[in-house]
Structure formats: structure tokens, C-alpha cells
Protein backbone atom coordinates (compact mmCIF):
# COMPACT_ATOMS: atom_id res chain seq x y z
CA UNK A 1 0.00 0.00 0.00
CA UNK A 2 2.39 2.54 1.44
CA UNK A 3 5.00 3.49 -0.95
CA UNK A 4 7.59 2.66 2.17
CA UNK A 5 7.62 2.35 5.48
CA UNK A 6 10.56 2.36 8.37
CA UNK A 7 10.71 2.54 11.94
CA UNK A 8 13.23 5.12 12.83
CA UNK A 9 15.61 4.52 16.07
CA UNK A 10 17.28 6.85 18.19
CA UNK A 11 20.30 6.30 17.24
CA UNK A 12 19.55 7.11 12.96
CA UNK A 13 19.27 3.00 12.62
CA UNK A 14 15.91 2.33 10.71
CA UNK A 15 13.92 -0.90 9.95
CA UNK A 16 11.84 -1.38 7.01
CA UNK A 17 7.93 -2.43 8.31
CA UNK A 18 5.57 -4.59 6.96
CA UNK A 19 2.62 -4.37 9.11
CA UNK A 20 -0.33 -2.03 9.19
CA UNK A 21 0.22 -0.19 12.74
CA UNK A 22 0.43 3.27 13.04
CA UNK A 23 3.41 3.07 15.48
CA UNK A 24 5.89 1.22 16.01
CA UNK A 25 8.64 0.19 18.68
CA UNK A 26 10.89 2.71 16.99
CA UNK A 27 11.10 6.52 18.13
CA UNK A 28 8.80 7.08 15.19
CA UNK A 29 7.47 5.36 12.28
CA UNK A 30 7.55 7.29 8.83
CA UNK A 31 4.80 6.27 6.39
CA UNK A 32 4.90 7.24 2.77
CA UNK A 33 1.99 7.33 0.54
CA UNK A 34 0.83 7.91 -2.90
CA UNK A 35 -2.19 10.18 -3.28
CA UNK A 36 -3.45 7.78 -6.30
CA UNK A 37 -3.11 4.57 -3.92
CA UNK A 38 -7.14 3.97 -3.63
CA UNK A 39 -6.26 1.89 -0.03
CA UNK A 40 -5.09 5.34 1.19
CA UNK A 41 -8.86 7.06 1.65
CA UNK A 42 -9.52 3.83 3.73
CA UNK A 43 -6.53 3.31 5.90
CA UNK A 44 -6.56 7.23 7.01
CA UNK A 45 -9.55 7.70 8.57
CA UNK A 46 -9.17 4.02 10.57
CA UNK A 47 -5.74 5.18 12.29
CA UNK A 48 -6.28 9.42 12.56
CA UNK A 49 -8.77 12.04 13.36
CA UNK A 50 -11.16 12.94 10.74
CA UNK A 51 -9.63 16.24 10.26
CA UNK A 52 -6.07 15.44 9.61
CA UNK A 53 -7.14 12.19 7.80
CA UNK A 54 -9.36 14.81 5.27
CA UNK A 55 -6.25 16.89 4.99
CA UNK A 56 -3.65 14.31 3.79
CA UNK A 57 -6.47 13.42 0.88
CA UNK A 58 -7.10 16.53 -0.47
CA UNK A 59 -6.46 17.05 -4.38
CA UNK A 60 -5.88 20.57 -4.78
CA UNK A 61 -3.68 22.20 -1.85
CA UNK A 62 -1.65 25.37 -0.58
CA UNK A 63 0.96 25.82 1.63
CA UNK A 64 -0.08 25.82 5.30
CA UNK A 65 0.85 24.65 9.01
CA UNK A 66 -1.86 24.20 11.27
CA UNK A 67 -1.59 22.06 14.93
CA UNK A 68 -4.24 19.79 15.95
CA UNK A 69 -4.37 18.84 19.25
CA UNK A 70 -0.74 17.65 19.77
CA UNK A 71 0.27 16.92 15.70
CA UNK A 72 1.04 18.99 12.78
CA UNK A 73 -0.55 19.37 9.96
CA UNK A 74 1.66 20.64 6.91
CA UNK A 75 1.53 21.01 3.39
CA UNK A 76 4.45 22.07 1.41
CA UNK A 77 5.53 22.62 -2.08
CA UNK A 78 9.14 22.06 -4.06
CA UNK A 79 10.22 22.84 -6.89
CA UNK A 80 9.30 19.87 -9.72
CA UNK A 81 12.58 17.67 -10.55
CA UNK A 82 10.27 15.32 -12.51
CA UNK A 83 11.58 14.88 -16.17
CA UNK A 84 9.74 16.96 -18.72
CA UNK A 85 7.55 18.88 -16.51
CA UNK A 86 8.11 22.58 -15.69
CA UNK A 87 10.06 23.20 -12.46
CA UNK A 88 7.74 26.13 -11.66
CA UNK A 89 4.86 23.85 -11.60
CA UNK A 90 6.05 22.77 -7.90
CA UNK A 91 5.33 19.48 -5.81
CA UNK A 92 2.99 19.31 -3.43
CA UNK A 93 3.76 17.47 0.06
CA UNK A 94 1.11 16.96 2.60
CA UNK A 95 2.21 15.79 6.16
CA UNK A 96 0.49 14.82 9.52
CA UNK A 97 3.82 15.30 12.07
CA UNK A 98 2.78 13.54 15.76
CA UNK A 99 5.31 12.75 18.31
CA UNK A 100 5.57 9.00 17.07
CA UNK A 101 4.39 9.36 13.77
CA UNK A 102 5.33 11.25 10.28
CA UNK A 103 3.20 10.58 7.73
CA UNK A 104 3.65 11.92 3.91
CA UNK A 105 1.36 12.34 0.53
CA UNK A 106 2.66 13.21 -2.20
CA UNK A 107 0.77 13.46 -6.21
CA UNK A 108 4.29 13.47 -8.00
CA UNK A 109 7.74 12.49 -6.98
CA UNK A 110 9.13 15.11 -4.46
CA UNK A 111 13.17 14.35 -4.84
CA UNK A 112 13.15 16.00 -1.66
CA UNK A 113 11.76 13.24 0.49
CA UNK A 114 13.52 10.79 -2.21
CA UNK A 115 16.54 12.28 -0.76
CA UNK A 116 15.58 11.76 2.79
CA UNK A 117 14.29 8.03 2.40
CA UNK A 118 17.71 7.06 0.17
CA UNK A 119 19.65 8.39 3.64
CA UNK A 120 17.01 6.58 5.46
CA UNK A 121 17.93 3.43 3.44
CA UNK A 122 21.74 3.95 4.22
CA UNK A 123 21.32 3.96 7.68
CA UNK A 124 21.14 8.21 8.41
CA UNK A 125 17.54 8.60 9.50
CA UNK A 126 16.64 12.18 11.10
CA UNK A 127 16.36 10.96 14.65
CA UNK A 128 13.50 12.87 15.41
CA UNK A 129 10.06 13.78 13.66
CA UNK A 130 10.80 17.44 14.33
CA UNK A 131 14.51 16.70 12.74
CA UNK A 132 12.38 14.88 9.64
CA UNK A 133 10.60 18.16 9.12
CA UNK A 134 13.67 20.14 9.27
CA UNK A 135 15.59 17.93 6.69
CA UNK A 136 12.54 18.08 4.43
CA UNK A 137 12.12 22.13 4.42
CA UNK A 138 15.93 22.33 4.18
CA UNK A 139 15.92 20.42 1.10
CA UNK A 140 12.91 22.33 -0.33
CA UNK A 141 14.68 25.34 0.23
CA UNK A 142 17.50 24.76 -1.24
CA UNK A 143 15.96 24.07 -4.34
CA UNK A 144 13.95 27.06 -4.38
CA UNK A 145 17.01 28.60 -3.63
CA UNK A 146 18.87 27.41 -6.61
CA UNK A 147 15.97 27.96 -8.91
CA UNK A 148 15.55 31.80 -7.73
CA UNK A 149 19.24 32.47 -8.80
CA UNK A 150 19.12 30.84 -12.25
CA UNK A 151 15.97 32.89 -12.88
CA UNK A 152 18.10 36.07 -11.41
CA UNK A 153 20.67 34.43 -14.00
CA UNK A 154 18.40 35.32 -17.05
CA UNK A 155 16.97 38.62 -15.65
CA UNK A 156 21.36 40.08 -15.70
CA UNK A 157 21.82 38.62 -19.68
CA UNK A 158 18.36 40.35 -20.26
CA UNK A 159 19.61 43.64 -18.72
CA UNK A 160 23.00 42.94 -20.43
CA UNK A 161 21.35 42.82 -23.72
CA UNK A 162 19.41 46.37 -23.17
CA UNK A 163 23.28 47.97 -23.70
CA UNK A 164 22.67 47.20 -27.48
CA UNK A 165 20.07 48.35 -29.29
CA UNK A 166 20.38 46.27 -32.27
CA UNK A 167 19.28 42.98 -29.80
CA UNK A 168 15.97 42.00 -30.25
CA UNK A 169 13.82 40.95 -27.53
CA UNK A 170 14.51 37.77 -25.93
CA UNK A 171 11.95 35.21 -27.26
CA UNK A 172 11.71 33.32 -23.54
CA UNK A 173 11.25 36.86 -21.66
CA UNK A 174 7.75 36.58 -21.45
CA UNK A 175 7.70 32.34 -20.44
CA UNK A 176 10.49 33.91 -17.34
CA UNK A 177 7.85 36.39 -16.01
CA UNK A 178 5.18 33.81 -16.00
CA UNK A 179 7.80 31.63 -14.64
CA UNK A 180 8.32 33.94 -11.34
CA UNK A 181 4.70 34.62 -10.89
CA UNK A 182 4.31 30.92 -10.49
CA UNK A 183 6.76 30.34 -7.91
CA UNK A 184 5.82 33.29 -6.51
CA UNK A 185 2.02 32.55 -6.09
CA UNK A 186 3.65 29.29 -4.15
CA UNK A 187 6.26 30.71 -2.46
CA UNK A 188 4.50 33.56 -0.39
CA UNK A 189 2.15 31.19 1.90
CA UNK A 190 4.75 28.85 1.78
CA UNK A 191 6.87 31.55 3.63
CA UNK A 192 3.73 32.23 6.09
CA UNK A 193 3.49 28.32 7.12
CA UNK A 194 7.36 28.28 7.52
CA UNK A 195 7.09 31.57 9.98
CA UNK A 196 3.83 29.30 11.69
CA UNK A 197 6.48 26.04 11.96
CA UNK A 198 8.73 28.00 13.59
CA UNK A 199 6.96 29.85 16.16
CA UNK A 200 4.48 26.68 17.03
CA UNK A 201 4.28 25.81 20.72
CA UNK A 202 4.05 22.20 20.43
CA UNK A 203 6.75 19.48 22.69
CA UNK A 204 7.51 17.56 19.31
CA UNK A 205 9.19 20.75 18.12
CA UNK A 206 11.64 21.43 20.65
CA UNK A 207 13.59 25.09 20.83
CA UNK A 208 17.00 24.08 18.62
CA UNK A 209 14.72 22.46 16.02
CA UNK A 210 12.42 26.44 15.85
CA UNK A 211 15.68 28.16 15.68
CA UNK A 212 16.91 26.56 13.02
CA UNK A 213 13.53 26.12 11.24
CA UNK A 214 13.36 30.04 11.70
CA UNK A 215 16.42 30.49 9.85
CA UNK A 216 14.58 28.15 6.62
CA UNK A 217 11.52 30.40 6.89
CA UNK A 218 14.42 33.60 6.56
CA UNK A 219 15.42 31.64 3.66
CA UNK A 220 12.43 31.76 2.09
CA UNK A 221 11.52 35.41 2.89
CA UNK A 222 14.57 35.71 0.79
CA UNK A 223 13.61 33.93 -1.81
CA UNK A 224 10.43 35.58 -1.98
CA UNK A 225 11.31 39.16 -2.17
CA UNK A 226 14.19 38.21 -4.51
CA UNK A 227 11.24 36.86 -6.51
CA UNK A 228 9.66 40.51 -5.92
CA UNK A 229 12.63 41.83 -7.16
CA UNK A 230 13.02 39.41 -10.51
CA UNK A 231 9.12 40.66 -11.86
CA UNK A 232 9.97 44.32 -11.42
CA UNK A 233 14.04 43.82 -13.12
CA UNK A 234 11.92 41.23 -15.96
CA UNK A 235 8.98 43.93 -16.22
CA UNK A 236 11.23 47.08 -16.77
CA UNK A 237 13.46 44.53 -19.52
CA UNK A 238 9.70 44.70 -20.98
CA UNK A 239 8.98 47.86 -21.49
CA UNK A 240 12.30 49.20 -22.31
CA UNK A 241 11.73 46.59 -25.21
CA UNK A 242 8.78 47.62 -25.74
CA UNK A 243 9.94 51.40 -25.56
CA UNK A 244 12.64 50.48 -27.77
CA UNK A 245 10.24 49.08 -30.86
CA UNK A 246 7.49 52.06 -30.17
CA UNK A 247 10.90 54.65 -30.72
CA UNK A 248 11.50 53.10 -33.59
CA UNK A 249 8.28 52.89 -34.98
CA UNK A 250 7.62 56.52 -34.31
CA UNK A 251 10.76 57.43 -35.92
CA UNK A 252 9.86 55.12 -39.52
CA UNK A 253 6.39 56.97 -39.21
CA UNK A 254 7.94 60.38 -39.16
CA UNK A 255 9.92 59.81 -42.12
CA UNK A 256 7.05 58.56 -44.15
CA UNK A 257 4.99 61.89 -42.85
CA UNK A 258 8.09 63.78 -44.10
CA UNK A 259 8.21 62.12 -47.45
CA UNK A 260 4.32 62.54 -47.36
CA UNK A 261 4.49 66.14 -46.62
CA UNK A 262 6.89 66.49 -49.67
CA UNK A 263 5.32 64.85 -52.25
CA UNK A 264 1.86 65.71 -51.57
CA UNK A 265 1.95 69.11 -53.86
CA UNK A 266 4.09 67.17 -55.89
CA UNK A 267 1.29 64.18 -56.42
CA UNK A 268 -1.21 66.75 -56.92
CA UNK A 269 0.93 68.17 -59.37
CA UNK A 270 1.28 65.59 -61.40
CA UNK A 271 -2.43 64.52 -61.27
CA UNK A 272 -3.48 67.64 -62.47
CA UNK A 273 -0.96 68.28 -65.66
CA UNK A 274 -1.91 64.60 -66.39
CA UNK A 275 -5.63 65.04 -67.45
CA UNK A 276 -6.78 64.71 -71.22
CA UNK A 277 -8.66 67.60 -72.04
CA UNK A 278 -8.27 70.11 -74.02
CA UNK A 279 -6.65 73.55 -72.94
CA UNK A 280 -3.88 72.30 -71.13
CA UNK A 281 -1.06 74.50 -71.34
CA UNK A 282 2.30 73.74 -72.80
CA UNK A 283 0.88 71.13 -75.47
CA UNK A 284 2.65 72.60 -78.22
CA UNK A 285 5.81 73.87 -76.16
CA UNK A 286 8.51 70.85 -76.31
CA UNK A 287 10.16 72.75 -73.39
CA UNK A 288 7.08 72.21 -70.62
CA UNK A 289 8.00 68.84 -69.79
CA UNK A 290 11.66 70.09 -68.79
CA UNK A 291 9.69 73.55 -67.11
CA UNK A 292 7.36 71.21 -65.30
CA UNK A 293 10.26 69.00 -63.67
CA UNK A 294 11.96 72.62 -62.65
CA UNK A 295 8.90 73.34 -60.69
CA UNK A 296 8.53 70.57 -59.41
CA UNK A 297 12.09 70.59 -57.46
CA UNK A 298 11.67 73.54 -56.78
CA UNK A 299 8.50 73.07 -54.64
CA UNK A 300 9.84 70.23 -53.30
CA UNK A 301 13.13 72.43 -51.85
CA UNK A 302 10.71 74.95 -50.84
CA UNK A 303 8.42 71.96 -48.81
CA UNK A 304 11.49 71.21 -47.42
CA UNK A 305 12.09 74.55 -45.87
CA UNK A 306 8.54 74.77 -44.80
CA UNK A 307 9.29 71.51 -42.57
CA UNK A 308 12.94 73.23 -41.35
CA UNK A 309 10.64 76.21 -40.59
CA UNK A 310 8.18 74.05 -38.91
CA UNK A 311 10.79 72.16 -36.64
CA UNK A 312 9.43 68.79 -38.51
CA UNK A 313 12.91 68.35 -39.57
């Protein structure tokens, strides 16, 4: 049923379980579930409280840390290391922390929690639930971490590239800004549960484990308004972009309004001497042509000291 399942000794030694209690005679037994397993909606509500049972099961979630009676419940997301998926489209893990008992739900593969069971499997268990829930949010912000500072990454090139005008605009600019509003619409009540962890009041999260779980939720505050920071540096790469092209837009439209402004008179001109009907002068004269041409040059010159005049040019 469970994905895995160890008893967890004082000491870091673990023991792989095959029975169906929700304890064991280790310091605390770690369960590991799939949300797709169909024997999870039945096992829940048989070993916890309705409320934390309803949590663990729920398809859609946000980040949050709530305590109920003397447990946890957490849900947590991290960035997605699963192969062709976006890693702004983040994991969700959803945990019920007692003083015996961890229990953990997860839709996709958190590498997170991969991480902790492969140290698990090697014999270097967190000894303690509340030292479970520290290795798992010092993981997940690591990777946050690391994915904030390639996006920062991008954002210096992009500024870099603003030096030259002849650089277009990068094609991926716009998938980057959608990029940090996604982690950031994570991220943000991910820092408020963190700040929650850390100041609960519960005996299964002793003083050393909320000062260093204070520092993670620092972390993340970091993250966040570093995330802040990213949409307003990727947003001003925007519109000077976007400045850039409207400049140059402008300027090919006033050049076609000066060459419009010139050979308007001219056009008229020319549709005028170019009508068949009788009294036109110069029919006979085999110098009009060559008169017509002078005039016409020399309305143009005098167009273009109209404009000059004007401040058009």
C-alpha cells in the first residue's frame, strides 16, 4: 500500500515495516503514501482524526501549518525535478507530524523526500520527527534557492542585452515572467506556514529544532522578495523593449509623414498636368515637360524649408 515504510531509532538506525500499525517500537514510524493509492482514503480515517485524515487526501492544496491537538498538519511545495515537466509547476507534500508518527502524501515524486528516504535506506535517519521536518524544508529550500538564482541568471543577460540596441527581444522573456509569478504565487504562503512552523508551541518541536527552522523560513523570505525583485528587473526589460520598438516605430512613421508632406503638392501636381482635355497649357511647347520637372524641385526644396521652418525636420 504505502509506498515505504521504516521505523526510525534513536540512534539514525531504521527498519523497514511490513505491518499495518500506526506506530511502532521505533522513536517514530515514517509512512509514505501515494495520493493515487485507492487503499489510502480507507486506511486514514481508521488510524487518525477525521480532520487530519481529510487533509492528507485533499487534491488541490496550498501551503499551510496548522496544529491539531498535539500533531502537525503541513503542506508544502518544491520545486518539480520530474523529467519533462516545468520546475515552476512545484510538488505538493502533505504531512500529519505527531510525536511518534510522520506521515507523507505526495501526487508526483518530491526528490526531496527521495533524498531523505535514500539516507534513510543507508542507515542516516533524522532521529527525530521534528529533525524529519527540518531535513525536508531544508531540502525544499534549497531548491527554491537554486531555482531563484538561475531565474536572477536570465533577468542580468536580459539587462546585459538592453546595452545594445540592435538585440531583439529575448523570445523566452515573457515564459520567465510567467515563470516567477508561479513560484511566486507558491512561495508567499509557503513563507507564512514556515514563519507558523517555527513559532508553534508544540513538545515535538523542541527550541534548537524552531531556531533553526526560523532560519529556513528567513530563507524563504529571501527567496520571496528576490522573486519581488526578478518581476519588477523582468517587467522594466519589458517595457524598455517595448519602448525600444514604439521609438522606432515613431521614428519610420515620421519619415514617411516627411516624405508625405513632400510629395503631396508634388502628387497633386502631377495629377493635375496629367488630365486629357483640351486647354492644357504647354501642349505645343517641347520645353514644358523640362519647365514642369523645374517646378517641381523647386516646390519640393521649398516643402522642405517649410518643414525646417516648422521644426518637422
Amino acid at each position: 500500500m504505502a509506498i515505504c515504510v521504516f521505523d526510525i531509532f534513536p540512534d539514525g538506525t531504521t527498519k523497514p515495516v511490513d505491518d499495518t500499525a500506526l506506530t511502532g517500537a521505533g522513536t517514530y514510524r515514517w509512512w509514505h503514501f501515494d495520493l493515487n493509492d485507492p487503499a489510502l482514503s480507507e486506511w486514514l480515517p481508521e488510524h487518525l482524526p477525521a480532520i487530519p485524515a481529510g487533509a492528507l487526501i485533499q487534491p488541490e492544496t496550498r501551503p499551510r501549518c496548522d496544529a491539531y491537538e498535539n500533531g502537525l498538519m503541513l503542506n508544502l511545495r518544491g520545486i518539480n525535478l520530474n523529467a519533462g515537466q516545468p520546475a515552476d509547476q512545484m510538488v505538493s507534500v502533505r504531512m500529519w507530524v505527531d510525536d511518534d508518527v510522520v506521515i507523507t502524501v505526495r501526487m508526483r515524486k518530491v526528490f526531496a523526500l527521495e533524498d531523505i528516504r535514500q539516507g534513510i535506506e543507508a542507515g542516516a535517519a533524522p532521529a527525530t520527527p521534528a529533525a524529519f521536518v527540518e531535513a525536508l524544508v531544508s531540502r525544499l529550500t534549497a531548491r527554491v534557492q537554486e531555482e531563484v538564482m538561475e531565474i536572477a541568471k536570465l533577468a542580468e543577460f536580459y539587462e546585459a542585452d538592453l546595452d545594445d540596441d540592435t538585440t531583439p527581444p529575448p523570445k523566452d522573456l515573457p515564459a520567465t515572467r510567467r515563470r516567477v509569478i508561479r513560484l511566486r504565487r507558491y512561495l508567499e504562503p509557503q513563507r507564512t506556514a514556515l514563519n507558523k512552523l517555527a513559532a508553534v508551541d508544540l513538545p515535538l518541536m523542541p527550541e534548537p529544532d524552531g531556531l533553526r527552522l526560523r532560519e529556513l523560513a528567513n530563507r524563504t523570505t529571501l527567496a520571496v522578495e528576490e522573486l519581488d525583485a526578478l518581476r519588477d528587473r523582468l517587467l522594466t526589460v519589458q517595457d524598455d523593449h517595448d519602448l525600444f520598438v514604439a521609438r522606432t516605430q515613431a521614428r519610420h512613421g515620421y519619415r514617411l509623414s516627411v516624405a508625405a508632406g513632400v510629395f503631396l503638392p508634388l502628387g497633386f501636381l502631377t495629377g493635375l498636368f496629367g488630365v486629357n482635355i483640351g486647354g492644357m497649357p504647354g501642349l505645343d511647347n517641347p520645353m514644358a515637360f523640362a519647365w514642369l520637372c523645374l517646378s517641381m524641385a523647386a516646390l519640393a526644396v521649398v516643402m522642405l524649408l517649410v518643414l525646417k521652418l516648422s521644426r518637422w525636420l
